[in-house]
N, C-alpha and C. Protein backbone atom coordinates (compact mmCIF):
# COMPACT_ATOMS: atom_id res chain seq x y z
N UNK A 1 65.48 125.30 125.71
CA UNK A 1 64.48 125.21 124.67
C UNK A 1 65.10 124.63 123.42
N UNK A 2 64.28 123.93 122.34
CA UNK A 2 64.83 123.04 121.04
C UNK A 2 65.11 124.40 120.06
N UNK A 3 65.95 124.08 119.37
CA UNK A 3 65.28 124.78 117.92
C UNK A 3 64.00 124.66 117.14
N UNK A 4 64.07 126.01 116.49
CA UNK A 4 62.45 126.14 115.92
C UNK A 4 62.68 125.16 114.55
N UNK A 5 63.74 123.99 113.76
CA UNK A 5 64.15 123.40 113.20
C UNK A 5 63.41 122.02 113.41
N UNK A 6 63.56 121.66 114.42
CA UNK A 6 63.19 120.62 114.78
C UNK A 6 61.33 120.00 114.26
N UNK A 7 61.62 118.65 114.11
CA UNK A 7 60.29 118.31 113.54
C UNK A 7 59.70 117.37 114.70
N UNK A 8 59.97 117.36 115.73
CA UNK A 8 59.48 116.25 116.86
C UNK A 8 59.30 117.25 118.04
N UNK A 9 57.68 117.17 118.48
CA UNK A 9 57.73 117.67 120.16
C UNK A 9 58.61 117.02 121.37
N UNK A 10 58.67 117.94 122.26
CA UNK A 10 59.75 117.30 123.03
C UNK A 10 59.13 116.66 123.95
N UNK A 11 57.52 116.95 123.76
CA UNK A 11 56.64 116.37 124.99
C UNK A 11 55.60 115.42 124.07
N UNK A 12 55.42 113.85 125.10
CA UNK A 12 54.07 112.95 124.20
C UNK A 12 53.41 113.50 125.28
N UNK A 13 52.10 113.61 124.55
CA UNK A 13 50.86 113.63 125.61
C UNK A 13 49.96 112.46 125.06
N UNK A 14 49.74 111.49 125.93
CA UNK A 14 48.73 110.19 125.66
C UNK A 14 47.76 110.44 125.75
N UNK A 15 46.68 109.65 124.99
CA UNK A 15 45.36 110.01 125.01
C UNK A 15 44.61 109.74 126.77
N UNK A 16 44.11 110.28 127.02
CA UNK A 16 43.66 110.56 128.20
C UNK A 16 44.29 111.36 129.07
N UNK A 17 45.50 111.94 128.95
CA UNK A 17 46.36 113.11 129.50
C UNK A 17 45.22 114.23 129.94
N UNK A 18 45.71 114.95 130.59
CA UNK A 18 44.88 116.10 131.42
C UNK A 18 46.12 117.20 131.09
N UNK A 19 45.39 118.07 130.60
CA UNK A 19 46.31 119.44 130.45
C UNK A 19 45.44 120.60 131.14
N UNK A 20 46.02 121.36 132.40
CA UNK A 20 45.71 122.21 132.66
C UNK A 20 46.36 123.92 132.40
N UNK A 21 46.31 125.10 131.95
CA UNK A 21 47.12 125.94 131.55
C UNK A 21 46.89 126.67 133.22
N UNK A 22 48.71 126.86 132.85
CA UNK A 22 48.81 128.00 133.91
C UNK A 22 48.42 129.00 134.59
N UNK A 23 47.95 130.04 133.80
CA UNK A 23 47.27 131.09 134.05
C UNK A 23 46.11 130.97 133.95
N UNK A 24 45.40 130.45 133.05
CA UNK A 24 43.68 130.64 132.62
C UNK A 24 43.36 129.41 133.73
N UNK A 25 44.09 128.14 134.02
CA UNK A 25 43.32 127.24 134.68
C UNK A 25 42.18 126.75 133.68
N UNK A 26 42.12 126.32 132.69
CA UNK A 26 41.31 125.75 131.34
C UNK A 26 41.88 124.40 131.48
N UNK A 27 41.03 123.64 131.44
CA UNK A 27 41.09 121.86 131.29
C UNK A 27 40.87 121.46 130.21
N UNK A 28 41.93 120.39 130.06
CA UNK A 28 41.43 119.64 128.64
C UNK A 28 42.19 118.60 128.47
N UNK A 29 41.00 117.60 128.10
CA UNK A 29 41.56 116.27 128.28
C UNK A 29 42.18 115.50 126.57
N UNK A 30 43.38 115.14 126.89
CA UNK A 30 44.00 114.52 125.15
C UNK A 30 43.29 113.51 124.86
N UNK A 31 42.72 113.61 123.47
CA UNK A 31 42.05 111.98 122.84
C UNK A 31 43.10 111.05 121.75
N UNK A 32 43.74 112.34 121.34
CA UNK A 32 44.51 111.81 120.21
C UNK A 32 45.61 113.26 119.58
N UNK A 33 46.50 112.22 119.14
CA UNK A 33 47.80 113.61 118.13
C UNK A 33 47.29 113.82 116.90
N UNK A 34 46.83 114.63 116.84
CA UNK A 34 46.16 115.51 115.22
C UNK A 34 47.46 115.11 113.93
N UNK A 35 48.91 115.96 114.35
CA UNK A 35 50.08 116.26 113.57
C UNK A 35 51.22 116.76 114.58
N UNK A 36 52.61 116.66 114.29
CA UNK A 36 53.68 117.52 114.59
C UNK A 36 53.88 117.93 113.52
N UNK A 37 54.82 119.20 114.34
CA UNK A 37 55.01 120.03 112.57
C UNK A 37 56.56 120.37 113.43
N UNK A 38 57.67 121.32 112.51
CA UNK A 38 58.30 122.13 113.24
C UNK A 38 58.26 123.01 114.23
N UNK A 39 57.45 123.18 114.77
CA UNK A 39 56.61 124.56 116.03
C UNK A 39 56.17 123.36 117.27
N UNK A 40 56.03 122.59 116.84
CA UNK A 40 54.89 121.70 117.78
C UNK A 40 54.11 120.77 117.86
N UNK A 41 53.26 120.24 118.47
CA UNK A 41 51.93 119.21 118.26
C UNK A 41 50.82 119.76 118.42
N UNK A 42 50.31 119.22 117.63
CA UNK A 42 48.63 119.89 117.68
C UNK A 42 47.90 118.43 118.31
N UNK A 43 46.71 118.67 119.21
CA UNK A 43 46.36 117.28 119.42
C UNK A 43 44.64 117.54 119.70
N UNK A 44 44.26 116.69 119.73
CA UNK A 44 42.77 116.86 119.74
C UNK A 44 42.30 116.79 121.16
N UNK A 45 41.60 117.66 121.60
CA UNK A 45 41.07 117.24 123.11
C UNK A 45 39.94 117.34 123.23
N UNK A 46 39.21 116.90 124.46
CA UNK A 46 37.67 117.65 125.15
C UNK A 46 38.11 118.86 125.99
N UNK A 47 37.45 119.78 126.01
CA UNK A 47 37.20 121.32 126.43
C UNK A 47 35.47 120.71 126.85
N UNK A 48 35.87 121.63 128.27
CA UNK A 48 34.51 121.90 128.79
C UNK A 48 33.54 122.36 127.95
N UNK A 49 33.81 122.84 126.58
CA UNK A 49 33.26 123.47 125.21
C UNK A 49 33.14 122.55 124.30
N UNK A 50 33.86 121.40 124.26
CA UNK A 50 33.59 120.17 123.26
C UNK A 50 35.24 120.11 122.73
N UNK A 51 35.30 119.41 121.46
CA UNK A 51 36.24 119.25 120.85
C UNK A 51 37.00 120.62 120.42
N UNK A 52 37.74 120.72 121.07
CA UNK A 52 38.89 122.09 120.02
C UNK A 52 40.35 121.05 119.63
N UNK A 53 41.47 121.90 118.90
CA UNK A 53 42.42 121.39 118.82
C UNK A 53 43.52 122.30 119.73
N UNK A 54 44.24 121.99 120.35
CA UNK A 54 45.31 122.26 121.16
C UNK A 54 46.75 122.16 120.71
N UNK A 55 47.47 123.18 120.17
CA UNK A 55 48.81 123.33 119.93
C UNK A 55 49.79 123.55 121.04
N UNK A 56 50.85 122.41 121.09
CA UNK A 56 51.85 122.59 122.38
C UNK A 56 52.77 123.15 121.44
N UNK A 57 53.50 124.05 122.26
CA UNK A 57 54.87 124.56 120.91
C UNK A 57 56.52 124.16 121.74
N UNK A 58 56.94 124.14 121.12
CA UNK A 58 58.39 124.02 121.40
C UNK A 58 59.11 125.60 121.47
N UNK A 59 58.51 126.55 120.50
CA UNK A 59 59.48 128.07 121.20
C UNK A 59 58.46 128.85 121.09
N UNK A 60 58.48 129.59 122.35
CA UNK A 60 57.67 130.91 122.64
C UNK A 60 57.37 131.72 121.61
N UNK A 61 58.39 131.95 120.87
CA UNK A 61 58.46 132.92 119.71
C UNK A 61 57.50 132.44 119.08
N UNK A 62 57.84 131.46 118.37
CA UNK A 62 56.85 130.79 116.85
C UNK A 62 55.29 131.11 117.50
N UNK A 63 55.12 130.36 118.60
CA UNK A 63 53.70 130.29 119.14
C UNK A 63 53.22 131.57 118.71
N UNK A 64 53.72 132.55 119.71
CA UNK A 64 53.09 134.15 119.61
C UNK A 64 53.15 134.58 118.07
N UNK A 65 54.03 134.44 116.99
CA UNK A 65 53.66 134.86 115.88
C UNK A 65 52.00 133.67 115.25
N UNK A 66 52.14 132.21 115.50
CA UNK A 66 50.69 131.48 115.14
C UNK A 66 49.48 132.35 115.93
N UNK A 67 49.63 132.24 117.47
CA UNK A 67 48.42 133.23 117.62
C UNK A 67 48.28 134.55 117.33
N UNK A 68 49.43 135.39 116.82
CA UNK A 68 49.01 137.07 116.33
C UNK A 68 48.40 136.62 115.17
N UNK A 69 48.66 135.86 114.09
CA UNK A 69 47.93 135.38 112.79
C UNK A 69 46.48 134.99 113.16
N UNK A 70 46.21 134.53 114.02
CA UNK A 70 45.21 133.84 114.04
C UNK A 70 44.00 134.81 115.39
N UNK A 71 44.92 135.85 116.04
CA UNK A 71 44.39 137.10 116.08
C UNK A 71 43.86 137.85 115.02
N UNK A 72 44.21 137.79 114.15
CA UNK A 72 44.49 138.95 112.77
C UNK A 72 43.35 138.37 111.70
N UNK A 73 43.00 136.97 112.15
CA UNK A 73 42.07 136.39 111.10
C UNK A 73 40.81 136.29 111.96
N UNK A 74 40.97 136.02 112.87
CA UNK A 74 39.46 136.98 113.83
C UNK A 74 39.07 138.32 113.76
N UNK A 75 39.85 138.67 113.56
CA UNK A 75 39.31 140.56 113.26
C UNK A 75 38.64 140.40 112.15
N UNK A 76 38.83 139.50 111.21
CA UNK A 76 37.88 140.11 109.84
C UNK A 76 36.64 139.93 109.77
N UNK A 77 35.89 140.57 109.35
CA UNK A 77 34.63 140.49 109.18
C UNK A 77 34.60 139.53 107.71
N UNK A 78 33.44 138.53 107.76
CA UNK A 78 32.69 137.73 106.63
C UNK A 78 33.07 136.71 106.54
N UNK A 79 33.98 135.91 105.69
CA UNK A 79 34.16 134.83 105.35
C UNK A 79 35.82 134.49 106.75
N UNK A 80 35.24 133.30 106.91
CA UNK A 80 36.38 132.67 108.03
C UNK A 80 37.74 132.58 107.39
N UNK A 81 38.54 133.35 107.99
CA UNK A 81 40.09 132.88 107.13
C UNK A 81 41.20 131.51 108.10
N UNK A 82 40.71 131.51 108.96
CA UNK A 82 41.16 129.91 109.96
C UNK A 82 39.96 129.95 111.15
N UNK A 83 40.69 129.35 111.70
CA UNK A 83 40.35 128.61 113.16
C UNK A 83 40.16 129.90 114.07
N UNK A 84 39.02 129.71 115.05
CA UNK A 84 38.64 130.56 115.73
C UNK A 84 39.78 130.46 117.33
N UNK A 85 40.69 131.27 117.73
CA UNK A 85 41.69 131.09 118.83
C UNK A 85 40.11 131.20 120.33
N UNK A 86 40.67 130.27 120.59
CA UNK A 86 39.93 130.01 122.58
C UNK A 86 40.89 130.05 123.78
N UNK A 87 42.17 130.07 123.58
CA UNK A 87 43.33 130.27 124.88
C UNK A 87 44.07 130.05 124.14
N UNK A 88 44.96 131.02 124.67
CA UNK A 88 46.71 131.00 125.17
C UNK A 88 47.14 130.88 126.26
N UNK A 89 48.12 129.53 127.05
CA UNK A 89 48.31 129.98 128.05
C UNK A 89 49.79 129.05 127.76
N UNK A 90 50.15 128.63 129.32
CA UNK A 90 51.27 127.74 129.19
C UNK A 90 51.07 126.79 130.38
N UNK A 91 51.81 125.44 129.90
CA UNK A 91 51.44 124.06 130.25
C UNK A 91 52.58 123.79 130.91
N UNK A 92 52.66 123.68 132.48
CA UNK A 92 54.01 123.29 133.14
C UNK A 92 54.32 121.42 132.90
N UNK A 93 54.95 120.43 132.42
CA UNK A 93 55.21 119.42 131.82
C UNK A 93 56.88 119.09 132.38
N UNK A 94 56.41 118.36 133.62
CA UNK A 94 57.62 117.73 134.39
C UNK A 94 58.66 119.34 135.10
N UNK A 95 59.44 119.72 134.52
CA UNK A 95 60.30 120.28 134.90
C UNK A 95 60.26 121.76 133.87
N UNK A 96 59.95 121.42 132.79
CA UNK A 96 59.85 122.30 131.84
C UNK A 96 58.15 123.27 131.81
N UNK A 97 58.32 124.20 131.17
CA UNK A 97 57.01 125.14 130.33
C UNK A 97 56.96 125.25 129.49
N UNK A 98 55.92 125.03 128.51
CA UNK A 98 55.22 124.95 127.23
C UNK A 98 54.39 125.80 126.67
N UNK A 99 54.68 126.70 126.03
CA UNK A 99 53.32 127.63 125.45
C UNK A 99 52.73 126.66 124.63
N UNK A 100 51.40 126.92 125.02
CA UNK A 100 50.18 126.35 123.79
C UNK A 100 49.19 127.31 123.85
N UNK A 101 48.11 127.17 122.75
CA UNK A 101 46.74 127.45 122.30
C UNK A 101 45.92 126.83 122.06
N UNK A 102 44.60 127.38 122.11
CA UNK A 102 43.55 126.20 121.84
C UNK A 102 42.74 126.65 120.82
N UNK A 103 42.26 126.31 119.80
CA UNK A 103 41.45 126.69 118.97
C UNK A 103 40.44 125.93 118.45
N UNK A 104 39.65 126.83 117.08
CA UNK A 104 38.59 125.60 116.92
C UNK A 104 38.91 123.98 115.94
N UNK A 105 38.01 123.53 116.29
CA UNK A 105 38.73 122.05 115.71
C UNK A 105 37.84 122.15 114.21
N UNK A 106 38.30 121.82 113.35
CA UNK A 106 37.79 122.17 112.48
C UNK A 106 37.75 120.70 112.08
N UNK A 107 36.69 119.62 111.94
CA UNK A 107 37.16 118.47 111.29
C UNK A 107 37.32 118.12 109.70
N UNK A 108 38.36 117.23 109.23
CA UNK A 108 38.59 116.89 108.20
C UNK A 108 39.29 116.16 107.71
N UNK A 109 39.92 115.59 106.71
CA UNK A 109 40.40 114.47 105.79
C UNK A 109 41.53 115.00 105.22
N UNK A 110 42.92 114.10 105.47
CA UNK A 110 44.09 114.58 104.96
C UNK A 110 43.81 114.78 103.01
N UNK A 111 45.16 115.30 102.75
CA UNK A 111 44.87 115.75 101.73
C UNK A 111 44.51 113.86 100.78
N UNK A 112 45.66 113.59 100.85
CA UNK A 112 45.76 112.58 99.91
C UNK A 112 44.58 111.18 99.74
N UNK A 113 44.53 111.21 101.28
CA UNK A 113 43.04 109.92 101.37
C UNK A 113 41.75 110.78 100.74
N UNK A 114 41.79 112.07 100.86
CA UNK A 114 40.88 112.61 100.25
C UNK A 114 40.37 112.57 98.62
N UNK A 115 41.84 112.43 98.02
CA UNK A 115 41.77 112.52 96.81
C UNK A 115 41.47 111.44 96.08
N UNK A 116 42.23 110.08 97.01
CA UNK A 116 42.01 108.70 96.47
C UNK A 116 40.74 109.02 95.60
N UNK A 117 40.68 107.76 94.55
CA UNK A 117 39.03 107.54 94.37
C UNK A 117 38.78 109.15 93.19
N UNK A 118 39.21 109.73 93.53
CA UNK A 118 38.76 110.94 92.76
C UNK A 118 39.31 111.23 91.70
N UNK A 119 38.79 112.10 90.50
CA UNK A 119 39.58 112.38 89.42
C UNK A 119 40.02 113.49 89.34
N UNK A 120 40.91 113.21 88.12
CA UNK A 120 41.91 114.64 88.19
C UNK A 120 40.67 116.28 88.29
N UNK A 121 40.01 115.87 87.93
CA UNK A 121 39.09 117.52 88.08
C UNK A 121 39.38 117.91 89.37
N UNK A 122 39.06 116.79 90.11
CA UNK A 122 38.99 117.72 91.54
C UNK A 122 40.58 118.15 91.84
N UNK A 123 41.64 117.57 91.72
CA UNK A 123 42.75 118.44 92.25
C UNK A 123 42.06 119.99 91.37
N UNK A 124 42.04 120.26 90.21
CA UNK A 124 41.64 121.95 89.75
C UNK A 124 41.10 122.81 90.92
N UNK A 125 39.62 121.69 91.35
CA UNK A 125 38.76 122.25 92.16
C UNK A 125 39.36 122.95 93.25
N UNK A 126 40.19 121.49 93.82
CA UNK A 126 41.06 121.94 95.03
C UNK A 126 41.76 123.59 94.83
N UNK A 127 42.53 123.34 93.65
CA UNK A 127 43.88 124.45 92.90
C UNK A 127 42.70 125.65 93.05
N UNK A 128 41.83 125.97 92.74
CA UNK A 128 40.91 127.03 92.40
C UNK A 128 40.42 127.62 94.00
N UNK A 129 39.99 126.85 94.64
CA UNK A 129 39.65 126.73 96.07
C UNK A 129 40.50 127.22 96.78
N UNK A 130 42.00 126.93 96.61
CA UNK A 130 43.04 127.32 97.39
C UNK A 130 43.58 128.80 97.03
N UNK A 131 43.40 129.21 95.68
CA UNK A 131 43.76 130.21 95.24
C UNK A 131 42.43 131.08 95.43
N UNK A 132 41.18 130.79 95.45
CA UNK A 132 40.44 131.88 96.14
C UNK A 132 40.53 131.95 97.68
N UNK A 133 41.06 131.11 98.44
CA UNK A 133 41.55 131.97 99.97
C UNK A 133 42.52 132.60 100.21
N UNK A 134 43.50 132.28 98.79
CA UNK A 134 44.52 133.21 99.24
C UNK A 134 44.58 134.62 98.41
N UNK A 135 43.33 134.79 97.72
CA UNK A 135 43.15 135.83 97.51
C UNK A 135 42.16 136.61 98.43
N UNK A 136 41.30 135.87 99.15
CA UNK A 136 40.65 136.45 100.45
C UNK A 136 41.40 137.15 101.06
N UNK A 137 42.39 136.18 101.58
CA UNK A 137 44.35 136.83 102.74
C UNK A 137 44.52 137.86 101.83
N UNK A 138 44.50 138.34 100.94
CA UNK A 138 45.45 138.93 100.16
C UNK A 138 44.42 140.36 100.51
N UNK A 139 43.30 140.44 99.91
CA UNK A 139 42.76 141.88 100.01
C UNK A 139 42.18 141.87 101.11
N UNK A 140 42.37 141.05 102.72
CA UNK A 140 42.39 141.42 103.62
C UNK A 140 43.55 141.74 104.55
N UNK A 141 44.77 142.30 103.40
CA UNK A 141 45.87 142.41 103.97
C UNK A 141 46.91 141.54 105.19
N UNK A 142 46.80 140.21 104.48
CA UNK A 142 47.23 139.23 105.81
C UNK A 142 48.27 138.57 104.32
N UNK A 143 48.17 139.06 103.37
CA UNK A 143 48.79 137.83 101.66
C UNK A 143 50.73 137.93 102.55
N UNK A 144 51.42 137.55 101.89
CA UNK A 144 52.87 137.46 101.87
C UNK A 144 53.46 138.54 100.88
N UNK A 145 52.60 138.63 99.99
CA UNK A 145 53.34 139.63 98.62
C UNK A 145 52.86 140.84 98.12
């Protein structure tokens, strides 16, 4: 397995790839790479359910702490604090195994093309926006501090 350091998946999946998970047997076909991050790739697929996004991870560990979070933000009642989780399973890939998840796809616009075009008010908006969800996390006991 890589380090949880690393900023590159160790696996491409091309658009039209077929990912089946191990255990659940859940299909889903790749359209496109969302992002890599340190943990993994997130990539966009079809689900017999429509569009979700699909995280491949590079270490077991990291994965299971993203889906206990994202366990923990389904429990709350009222306002959505992320992405709704649809599977966990793991993706056998040549020789190797892959934990991933699937969740909801939430669509949207990176930060910065977003901003183009716009004036400074809206970064506030943004600043204000961001600091009322993380005061949501916060008195739903999920904050950092």
């Amino acid at each position: 397995m890589r380090n949880s350091y690393s900023t590159k998946s160790p696996i491409k999946l091309a658009s039209g790839a077929r990912l089946k998970g191990k255990w659940h047997k859940k299909s889903y076909t790749v359209i496109r790479l969302l992002g890599e991050g340190a943990t993994g790739a997130v990539y966009l697929v079809q689900s017999i359910n429509g569009l979700v996004a699909v995280k491949v991870g590079i270490d077991s560990m990291a994965i299971t702490t993203e889906v206990n979070v994202l366990r923990q933000f389904s429990k709350k009642q009222g306002v959505a604090l992320g992405p709704k989780l649809l599977d966990v399973d793991d993706l056998v890939f040549g020789t190797h195994t892959y934990p991933f998840y699937a969740m909801e796809y939430v669509k949207g616009e990176a930060l910065i093309p977003f901003m183009r075009g716009k004036g400074p008010e809206w970064l506030g908006l943004l600043i204000l926006q961001l600091l009322g969800d993380l005061e949501n996390l916060h008195k739903e006991g999920l904050g950092i501090w």
